[in-house]
C-alpha atoms as a PDB file:
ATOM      1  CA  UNK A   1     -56.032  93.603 -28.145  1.00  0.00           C
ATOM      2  CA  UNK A   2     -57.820  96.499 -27.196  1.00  0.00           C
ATOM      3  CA  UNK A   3     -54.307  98.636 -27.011  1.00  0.00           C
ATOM      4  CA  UNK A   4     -53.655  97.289 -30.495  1.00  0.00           C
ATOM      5  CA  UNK A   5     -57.336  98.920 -31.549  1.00  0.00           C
ATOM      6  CA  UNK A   6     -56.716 102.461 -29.244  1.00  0.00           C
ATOM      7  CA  UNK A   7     -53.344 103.060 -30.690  1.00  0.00           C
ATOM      8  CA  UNK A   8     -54.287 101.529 -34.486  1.00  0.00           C
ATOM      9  CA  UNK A   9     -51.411  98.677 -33.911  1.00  0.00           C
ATOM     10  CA  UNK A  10     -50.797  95.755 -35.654  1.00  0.00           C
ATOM     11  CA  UNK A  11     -51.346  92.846 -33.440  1.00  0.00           C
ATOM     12  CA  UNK A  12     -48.752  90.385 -33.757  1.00  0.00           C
ATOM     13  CA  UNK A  13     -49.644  87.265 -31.277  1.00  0.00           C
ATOM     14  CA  UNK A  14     -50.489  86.134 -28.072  1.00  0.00           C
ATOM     15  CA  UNK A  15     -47.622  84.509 -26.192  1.00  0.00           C
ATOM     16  CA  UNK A  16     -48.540  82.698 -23.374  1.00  0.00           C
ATOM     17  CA  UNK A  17     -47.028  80.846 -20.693  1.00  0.00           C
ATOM     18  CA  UNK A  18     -49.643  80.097 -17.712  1.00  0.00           C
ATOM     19  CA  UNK A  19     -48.850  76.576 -17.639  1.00  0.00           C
ATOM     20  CA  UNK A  20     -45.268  77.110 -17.324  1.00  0.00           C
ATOM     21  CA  UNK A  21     -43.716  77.821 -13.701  1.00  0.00           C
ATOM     22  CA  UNK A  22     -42.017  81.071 -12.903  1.00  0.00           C
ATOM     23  CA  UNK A  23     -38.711  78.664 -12.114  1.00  0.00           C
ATOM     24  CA  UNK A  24     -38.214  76.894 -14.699  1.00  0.00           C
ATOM     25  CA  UNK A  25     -35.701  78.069 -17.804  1.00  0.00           C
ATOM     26  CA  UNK A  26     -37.105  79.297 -20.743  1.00  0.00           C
ATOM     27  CA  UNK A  27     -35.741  76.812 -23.273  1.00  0.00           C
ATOM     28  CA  UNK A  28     -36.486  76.618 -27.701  1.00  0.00           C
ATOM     29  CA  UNK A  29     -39.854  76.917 -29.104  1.00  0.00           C
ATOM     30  CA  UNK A  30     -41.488  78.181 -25.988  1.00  0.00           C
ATOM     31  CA  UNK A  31     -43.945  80.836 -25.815  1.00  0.00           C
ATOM     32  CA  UNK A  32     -40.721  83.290 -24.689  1.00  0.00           C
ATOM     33  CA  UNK A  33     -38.553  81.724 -26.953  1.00  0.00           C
ATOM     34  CA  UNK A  34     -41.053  82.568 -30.047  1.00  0.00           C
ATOM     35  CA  UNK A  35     -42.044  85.875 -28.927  1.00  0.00           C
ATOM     36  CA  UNK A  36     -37.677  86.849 -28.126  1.00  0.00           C
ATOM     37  CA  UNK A  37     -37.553  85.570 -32.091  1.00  0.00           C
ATOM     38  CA  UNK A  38     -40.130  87.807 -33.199  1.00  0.00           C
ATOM     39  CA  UNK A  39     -38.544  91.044 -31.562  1.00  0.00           C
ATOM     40  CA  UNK A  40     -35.535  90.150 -32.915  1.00  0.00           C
ATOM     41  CA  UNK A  41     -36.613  90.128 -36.432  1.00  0.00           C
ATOM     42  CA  UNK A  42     -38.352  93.043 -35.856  1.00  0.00           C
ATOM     43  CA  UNK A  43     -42.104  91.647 -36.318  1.00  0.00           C
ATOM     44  CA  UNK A  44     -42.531  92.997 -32.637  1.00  0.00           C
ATOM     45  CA  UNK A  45     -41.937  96.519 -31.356  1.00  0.00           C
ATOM     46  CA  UNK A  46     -43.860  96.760 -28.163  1.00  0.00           C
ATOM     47  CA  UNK A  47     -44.407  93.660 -25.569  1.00  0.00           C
ATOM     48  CA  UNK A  48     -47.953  94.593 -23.822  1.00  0.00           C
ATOM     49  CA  UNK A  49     -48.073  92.160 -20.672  1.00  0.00           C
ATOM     50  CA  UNK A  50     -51.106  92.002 -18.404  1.00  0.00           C
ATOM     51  CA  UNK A  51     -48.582  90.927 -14.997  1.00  0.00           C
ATOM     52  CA  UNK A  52     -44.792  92.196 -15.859  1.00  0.00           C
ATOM     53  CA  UNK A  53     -43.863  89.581 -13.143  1.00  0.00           C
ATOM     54  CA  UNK A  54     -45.007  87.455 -15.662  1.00  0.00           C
ATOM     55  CA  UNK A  55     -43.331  88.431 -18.845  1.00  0.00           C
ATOM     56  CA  UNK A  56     -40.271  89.232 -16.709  1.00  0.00           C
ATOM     57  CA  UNK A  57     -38.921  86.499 -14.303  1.00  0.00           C
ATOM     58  CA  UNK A  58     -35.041  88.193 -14.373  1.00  0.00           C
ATOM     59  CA  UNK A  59     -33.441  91.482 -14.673  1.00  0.00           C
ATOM     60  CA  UNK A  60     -32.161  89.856 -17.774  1.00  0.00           C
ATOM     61  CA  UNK A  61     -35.198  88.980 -18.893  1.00  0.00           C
ATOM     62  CA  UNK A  62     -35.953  93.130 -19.916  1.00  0.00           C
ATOM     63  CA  UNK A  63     -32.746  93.546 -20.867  1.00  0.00           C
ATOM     64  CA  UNK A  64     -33.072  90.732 -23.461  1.00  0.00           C
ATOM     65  CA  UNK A  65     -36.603  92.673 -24.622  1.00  0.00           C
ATOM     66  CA  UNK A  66     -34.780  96.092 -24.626  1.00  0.00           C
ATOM     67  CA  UNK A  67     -31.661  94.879 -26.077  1.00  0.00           C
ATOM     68  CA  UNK A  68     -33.363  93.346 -29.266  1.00  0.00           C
ATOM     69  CA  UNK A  69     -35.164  96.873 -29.583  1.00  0.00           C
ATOM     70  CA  UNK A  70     -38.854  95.906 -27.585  1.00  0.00           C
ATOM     71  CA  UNK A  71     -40.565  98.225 -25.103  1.00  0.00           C
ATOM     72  CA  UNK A  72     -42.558  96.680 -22.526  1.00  0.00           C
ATOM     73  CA  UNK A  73     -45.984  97.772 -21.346  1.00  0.00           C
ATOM     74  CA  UNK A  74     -47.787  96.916 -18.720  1.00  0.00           C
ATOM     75  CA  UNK A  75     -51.372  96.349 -19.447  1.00  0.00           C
ATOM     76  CA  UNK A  76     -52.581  97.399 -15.454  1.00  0.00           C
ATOM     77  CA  UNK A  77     -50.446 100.584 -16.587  1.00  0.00           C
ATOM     78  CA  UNK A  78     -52.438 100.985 -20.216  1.00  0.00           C
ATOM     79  CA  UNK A  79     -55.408 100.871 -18.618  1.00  0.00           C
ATOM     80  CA  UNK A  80     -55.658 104.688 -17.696  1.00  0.00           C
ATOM     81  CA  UNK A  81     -54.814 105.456 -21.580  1.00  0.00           C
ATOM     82  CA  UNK A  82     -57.977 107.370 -22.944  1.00  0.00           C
ATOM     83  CA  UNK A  83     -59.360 108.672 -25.708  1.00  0.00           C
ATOM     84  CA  UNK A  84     -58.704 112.090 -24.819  1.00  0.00           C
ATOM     85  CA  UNK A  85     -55.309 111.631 -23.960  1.00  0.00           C
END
């Protein structure tokens, strides 16, 4: 949430899937599944992950983000952003 505060965004949710293993399918009302809903009604605009491996599992993973209009952030990446910039 810190990105949210530096760039004066709207923070939209958390959506979190550490319980959930890397190979299995993203299926309805998971964290994915809620978050790919949100984009695509346009209460999302940017996708801030702290591990893209994470948020990303497939190729079509980002172009499922991209295609319903996200951009995706890594956090790790954010991190240099200062004030001064």
């Amino acid at each position: 949430m810190v990105m949210a505060d530096l760039w004066d965004w709207v923070f939209a949710g958390m959506f979190e899937e550490d319980a959930v293993s890397e190979t299995k399918t993203r299926g309805l009302n998971t964290p994915w599944d809620r978050m790919s809903n949100a984009i695509h009604v346009g209460r999302i605009q940017i996708v801030v992950a702290v591990d893209l491996g994470r948020l990303l599992r497939t190729t079509r993973d980002l172009l499922t983000l991209t295609d319903a209009g996200a951009e995706a952030e890594a956090e790790a990446e954010a991190k240099v952003i200062t004030l001064d910039s």
